[in-house]
PDB file of N, CA and C in Angstrom:
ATOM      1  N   UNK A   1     -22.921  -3.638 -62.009  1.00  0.00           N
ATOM      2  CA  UNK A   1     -21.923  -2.752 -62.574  1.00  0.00           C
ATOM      3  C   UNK A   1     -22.526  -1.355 -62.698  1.00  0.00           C
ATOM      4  N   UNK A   2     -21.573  -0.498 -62.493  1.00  0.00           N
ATOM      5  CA  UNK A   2     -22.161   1.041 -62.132  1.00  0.00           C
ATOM      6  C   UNK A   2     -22.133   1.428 -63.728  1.00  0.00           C
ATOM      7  N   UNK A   3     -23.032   2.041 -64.284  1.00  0.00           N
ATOM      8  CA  UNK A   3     -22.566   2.739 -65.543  1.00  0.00           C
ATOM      9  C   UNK A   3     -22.806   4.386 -65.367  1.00  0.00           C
ATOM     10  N   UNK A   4     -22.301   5.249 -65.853  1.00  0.00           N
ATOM     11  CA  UNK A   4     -22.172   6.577 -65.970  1.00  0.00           C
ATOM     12  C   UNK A   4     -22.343   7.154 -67.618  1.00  0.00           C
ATOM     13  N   UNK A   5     -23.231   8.469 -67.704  1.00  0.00           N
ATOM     14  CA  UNK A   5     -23.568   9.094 -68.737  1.00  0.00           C
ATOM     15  C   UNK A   5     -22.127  10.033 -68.898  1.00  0.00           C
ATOM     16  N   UNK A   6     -21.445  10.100 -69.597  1.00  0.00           N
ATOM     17  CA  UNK A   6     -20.582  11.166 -70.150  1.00  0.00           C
ATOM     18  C   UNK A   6     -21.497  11.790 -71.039  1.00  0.00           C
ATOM     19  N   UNK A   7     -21.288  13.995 -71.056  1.00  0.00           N
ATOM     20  CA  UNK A   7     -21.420  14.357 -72.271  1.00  0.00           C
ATOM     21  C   UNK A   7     -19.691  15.278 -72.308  1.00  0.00           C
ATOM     22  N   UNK A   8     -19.798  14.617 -73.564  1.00  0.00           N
ATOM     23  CA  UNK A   8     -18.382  15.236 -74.091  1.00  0.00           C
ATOM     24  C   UNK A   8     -18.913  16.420 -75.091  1.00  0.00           C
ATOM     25  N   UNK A   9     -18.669  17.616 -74.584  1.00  0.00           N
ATOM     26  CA  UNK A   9     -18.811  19.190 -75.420  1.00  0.00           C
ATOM     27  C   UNK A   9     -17.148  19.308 -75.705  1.00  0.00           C
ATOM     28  N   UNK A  10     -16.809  19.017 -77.027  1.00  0.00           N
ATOM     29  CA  UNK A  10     -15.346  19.611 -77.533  1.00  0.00           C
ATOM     30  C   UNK A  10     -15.173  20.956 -77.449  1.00  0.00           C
ATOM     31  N   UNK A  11     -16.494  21.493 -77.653  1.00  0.00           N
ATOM     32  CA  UNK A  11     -16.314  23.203 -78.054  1.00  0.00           C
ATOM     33  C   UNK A  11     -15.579  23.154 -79.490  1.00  0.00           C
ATOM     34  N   UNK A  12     -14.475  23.830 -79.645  1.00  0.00           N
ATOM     35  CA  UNK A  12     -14.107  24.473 -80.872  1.00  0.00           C
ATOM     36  C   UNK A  12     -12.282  23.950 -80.491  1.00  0.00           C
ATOM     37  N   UNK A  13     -11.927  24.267 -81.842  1.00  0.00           N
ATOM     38  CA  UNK A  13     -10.121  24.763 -81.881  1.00  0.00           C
ATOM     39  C   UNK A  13      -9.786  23.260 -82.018  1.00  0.00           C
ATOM     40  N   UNK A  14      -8.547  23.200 -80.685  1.00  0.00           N
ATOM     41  CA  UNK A  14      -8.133  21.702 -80.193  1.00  0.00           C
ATOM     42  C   UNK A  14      -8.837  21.108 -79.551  1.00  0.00           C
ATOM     43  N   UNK A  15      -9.956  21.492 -78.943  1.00  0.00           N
ATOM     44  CA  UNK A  15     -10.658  21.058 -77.867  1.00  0.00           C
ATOM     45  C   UNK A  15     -11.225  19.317 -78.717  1.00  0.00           C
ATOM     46  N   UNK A  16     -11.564  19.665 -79.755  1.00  0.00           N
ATOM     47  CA  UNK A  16     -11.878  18.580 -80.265  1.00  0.00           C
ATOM     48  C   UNK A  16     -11.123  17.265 -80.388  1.00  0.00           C
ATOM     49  N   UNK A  17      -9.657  17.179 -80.939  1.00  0.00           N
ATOM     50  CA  UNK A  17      -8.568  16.292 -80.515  1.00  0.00           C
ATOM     51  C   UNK A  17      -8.327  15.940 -78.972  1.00  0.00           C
ATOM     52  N   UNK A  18      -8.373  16.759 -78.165  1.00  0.00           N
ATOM     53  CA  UNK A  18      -7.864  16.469 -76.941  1.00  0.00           C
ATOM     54  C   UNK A  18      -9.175  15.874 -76.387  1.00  0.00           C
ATOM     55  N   UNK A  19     -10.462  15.991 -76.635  1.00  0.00           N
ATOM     56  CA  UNK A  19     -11.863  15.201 -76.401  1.00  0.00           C
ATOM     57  C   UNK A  19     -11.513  14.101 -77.012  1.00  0.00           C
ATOM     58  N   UNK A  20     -10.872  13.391 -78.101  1.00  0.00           N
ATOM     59  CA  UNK A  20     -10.859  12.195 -78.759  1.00  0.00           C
ATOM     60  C   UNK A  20      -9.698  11.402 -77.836  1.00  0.00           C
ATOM     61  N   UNK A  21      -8.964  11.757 -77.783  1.00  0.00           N
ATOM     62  CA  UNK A  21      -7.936  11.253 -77.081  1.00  0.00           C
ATOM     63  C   UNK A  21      -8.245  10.900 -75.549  1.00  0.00           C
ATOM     64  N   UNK A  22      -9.085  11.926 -74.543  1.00  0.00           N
ATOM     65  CA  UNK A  22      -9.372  11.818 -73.784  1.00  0.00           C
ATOM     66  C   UNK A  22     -10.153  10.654 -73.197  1.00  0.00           C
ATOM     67  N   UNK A  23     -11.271  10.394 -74.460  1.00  0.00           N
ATOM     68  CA  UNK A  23     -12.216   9.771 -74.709  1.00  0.00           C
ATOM     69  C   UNK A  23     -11.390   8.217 -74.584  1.00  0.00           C
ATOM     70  N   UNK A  24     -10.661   7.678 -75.569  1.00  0.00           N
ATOM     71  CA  UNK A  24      -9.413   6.583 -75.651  1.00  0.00           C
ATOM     72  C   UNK A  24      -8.882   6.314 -74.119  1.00  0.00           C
ATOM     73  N   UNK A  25      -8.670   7.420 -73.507  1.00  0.00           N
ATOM     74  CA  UNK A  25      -7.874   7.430 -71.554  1.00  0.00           C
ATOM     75  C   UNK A  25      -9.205   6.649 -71.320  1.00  0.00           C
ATOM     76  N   UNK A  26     -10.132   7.339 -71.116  1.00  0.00           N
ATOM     77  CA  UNK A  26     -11.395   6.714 -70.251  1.00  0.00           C
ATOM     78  C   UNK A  26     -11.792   5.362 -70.895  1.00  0.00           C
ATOM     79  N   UNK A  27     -12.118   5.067 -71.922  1.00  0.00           N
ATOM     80  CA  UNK A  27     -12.766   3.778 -72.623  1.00  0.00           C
ATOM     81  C   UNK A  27     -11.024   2.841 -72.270  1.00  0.00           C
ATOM     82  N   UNK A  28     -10.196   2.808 -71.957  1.00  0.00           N
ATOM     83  CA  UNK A  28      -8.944   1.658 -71.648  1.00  0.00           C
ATOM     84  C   UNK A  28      -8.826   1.997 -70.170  1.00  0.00           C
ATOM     85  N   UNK A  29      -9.562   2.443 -69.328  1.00  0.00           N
ATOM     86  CA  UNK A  29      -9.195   3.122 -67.820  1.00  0.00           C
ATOM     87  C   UNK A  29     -10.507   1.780 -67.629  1.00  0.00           C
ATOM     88  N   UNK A  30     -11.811   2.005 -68.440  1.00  0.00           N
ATOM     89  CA  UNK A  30     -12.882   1.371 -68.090  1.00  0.00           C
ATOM     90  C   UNK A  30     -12.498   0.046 -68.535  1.00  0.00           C
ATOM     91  N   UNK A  31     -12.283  -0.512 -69.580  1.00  0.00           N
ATOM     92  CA  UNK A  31     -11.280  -1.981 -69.936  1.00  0.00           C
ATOM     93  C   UNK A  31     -11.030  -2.631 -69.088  1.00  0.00           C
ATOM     94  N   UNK A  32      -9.695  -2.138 -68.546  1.00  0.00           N
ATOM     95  CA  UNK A  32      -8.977  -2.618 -67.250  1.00  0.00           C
ATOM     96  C   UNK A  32      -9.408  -2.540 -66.158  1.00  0.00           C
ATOM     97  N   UNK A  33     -10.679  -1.738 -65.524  1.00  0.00           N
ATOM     98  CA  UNK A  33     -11.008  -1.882 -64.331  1.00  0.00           C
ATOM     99  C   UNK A  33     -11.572  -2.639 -64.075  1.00  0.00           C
ATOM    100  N   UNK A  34     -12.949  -3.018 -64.983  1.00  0.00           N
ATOM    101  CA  UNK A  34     -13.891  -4.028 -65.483  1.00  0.00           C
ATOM    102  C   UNK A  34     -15.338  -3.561 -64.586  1.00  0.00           C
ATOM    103  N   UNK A  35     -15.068  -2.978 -63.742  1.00  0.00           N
ATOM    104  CA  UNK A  35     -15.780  -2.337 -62.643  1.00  0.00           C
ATOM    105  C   UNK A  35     -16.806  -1.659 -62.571  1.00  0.00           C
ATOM    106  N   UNK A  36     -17.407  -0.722 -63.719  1.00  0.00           N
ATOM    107  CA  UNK A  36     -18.229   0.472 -64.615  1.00  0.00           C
ATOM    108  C   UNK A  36     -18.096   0.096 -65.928  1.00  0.00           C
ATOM    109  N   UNK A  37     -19.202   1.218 -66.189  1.00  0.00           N
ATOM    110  CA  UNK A  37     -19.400   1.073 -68.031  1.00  0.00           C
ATOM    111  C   UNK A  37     -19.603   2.719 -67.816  1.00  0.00           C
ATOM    112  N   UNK A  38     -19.155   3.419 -68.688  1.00  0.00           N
ATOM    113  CA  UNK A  38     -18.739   4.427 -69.387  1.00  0.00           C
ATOM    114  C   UNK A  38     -19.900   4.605 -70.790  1.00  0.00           C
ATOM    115  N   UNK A  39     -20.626   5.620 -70.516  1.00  0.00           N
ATOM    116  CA  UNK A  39     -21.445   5.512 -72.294  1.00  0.00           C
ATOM    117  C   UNK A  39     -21.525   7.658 -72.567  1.00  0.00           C
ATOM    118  N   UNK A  40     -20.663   7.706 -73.506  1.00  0.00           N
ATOM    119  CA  UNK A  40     -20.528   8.439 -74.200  1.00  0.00           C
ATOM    120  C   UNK A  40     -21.431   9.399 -75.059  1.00  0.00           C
ATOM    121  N   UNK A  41     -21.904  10.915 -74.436  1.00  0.00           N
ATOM    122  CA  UNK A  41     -22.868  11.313 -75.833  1.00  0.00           C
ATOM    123  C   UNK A  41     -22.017  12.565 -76.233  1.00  0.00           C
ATOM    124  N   UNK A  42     -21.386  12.488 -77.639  1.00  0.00           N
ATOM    125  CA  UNK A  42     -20.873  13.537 -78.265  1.00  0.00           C
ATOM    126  C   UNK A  42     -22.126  14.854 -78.328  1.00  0.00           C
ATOM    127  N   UNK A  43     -21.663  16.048 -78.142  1.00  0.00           N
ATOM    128  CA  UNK A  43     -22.361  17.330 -78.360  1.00  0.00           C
ATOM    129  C   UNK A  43     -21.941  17.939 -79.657  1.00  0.00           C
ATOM    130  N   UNK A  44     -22.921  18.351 -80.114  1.00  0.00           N
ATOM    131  CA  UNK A  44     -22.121  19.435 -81.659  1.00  0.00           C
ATOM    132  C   UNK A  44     -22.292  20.639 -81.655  1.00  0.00           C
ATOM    133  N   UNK A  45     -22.483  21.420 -80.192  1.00  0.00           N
ATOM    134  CA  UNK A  45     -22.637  22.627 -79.978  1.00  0.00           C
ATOM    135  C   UNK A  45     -21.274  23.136 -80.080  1.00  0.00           C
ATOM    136  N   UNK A  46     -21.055  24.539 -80.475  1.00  0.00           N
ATOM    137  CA  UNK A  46     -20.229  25.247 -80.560  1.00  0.00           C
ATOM    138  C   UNK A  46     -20.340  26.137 -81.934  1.00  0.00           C
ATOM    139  N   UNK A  47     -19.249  26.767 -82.546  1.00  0.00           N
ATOM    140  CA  UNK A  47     -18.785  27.688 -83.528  1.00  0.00           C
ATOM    141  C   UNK A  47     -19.798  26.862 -85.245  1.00  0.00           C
ATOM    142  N   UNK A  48     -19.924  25.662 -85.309  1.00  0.00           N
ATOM    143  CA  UNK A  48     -20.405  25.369 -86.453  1.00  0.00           C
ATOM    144  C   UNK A  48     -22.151  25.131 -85.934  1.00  0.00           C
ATOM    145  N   UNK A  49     -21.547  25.244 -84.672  1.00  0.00           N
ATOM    146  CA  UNK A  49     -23.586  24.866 -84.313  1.00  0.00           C
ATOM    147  C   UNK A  49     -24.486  26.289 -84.384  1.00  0.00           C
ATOM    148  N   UNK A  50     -23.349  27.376 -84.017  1.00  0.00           N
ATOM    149  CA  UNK A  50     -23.882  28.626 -84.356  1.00  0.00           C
ATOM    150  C   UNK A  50     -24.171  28.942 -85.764  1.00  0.00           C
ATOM    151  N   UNK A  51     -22.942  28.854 -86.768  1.00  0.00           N
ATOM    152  CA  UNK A  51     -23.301  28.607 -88.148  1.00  0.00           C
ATOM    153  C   UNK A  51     -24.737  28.169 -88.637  1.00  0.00           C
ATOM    154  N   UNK A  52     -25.086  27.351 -88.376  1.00  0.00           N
ATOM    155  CA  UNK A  52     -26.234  26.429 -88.813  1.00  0.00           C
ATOM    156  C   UNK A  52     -27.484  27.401 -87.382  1.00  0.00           C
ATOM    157  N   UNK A  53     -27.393  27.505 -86.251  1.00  0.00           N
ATOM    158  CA  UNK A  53     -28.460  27.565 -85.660  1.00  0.00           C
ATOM    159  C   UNK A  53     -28.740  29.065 -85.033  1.00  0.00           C
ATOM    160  N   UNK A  54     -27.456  29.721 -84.978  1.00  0.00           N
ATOM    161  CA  UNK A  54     -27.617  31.222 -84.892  1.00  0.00           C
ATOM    162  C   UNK A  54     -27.767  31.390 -83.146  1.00  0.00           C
ATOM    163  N   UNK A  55     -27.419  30.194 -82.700  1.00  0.00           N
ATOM    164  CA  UNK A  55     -26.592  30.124 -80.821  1.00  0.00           C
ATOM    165  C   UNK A  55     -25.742  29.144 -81.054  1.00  0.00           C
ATOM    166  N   UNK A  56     -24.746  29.226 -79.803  1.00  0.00           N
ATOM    167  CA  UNK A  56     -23.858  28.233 -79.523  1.00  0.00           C
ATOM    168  C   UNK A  56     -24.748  27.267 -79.258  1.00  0.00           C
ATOM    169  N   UNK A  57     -25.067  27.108 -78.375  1.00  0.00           N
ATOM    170  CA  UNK A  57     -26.099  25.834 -77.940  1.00  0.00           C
ATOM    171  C   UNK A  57     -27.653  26.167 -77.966  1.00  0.00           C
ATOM    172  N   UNK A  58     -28.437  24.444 -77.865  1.00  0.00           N
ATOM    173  CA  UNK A  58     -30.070  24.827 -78.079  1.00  0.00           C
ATOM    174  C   UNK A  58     -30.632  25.806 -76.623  1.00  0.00           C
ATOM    175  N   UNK A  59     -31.625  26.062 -77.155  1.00  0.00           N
ATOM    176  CA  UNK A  59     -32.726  26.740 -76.253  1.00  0.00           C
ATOM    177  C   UNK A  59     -32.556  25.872 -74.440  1.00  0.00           C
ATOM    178  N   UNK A  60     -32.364  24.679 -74.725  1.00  0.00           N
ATOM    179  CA  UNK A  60     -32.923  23.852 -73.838  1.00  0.00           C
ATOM    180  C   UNK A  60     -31.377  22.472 -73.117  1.00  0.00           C
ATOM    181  N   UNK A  61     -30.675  23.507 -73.587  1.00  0.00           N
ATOM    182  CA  UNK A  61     -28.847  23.025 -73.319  1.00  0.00           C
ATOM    183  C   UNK A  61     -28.895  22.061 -71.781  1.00  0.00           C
ATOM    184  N   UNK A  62     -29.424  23.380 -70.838  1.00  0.00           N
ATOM    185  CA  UNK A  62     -29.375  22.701 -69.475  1.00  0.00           C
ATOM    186  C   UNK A  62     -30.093  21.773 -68.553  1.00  0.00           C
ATOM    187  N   UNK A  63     -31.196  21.403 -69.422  1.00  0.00           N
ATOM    188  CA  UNK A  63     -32.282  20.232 -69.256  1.00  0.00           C
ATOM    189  C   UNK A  63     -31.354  18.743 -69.941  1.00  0.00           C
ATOM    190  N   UNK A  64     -31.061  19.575 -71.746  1.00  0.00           N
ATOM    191  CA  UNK A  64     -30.106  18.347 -71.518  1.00  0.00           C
ATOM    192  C   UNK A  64     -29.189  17.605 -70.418  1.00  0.00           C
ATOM    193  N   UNK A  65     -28.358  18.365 -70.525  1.00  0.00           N
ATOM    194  CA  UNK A  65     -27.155  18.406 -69.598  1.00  0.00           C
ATOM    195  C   UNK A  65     -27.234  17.642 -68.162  1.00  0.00           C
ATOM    196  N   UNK A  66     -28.490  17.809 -67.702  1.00  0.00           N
ATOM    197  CA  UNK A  66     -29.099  17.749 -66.244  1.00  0.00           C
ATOM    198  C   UNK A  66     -29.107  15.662 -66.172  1.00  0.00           C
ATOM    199  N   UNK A  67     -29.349  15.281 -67.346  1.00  0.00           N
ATOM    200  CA  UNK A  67     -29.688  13.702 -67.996  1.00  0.00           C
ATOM    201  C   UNK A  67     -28.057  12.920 -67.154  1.00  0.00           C
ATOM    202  N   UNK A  68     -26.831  14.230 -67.800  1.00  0.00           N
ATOM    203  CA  UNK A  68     -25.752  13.194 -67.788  1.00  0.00           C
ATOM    204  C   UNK A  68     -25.158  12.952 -66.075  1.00  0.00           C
ATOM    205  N   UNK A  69     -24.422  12.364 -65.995  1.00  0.00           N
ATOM    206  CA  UNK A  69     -23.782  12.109 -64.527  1.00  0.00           C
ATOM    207  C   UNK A  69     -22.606  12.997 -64.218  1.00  0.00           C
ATOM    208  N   UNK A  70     -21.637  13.565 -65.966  1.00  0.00           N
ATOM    209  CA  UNK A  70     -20.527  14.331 -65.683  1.00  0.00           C
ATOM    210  C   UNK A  70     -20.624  14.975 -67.376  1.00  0.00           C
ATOM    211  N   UNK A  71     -19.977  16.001 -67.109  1.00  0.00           N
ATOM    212  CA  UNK A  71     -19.379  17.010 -68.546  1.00  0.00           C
ATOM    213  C   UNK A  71     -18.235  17.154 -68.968  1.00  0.00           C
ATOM    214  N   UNK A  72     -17.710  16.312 -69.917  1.00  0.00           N
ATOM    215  CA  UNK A  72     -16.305  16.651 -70.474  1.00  0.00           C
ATOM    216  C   UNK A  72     -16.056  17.665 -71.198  1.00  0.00           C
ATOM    217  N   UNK A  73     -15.505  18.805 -70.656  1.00  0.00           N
ATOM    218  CA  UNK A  73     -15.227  20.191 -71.904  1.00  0.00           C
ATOM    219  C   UNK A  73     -14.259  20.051 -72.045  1.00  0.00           C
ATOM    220  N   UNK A  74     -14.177  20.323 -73.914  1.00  0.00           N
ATOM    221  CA  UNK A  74     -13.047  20.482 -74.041  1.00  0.00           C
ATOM    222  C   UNK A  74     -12.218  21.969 -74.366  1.00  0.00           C
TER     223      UNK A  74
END
C-alpha cells in the first residue's frame, strides 16, 4: 500500500475551515479506495505563528517541506 505525507498549511482567515473539511474529502476518498494511506502533518505557521515568533514561518520552512510528498494550502 502506497502511503503519502500531506502537509496541510491553513494559513489564516477561512483557510483553516476549508483545510478541515478538506482534510474529511481526503481521509473518506482514502476509506473507500482502500488503495493508499494518507498521513497528515498540520502546520501552525501563519498570523499567530508570527505573534509568538516574529516570522510567518521557521528559519528552516523549506527543508521541512522538502520531507512531505504534497502541500495543502489553505
Amino acid at each position: 500500500m502506497n502511503s503519502y505525507r500531506i502537509a496541510i498549511y491553513p494559513g489564516d482567515g477561512i483557510g483553516k475551515e476549508v483545510c478541515d473539511q478538506a482534510v474529511r474529502v481526503l481521509q473518506h476518498v482514502q476509506q473507500q479506495e482502500g488503495s493508499f494511506q494518507l498521513q497528515f502533518s498540520w502546520l501552525p505557521w501563519g498570523c499567530d505563528y508570527y505573534s509568538q515568533h516574529g516570522s510567518v514561518v521557521p528559519d528552516d520552512y523549506l527543508e521541512q517541506l522538502k520531507t512531505f510528498d504534497a502541500i495543502f494550502l489553505g
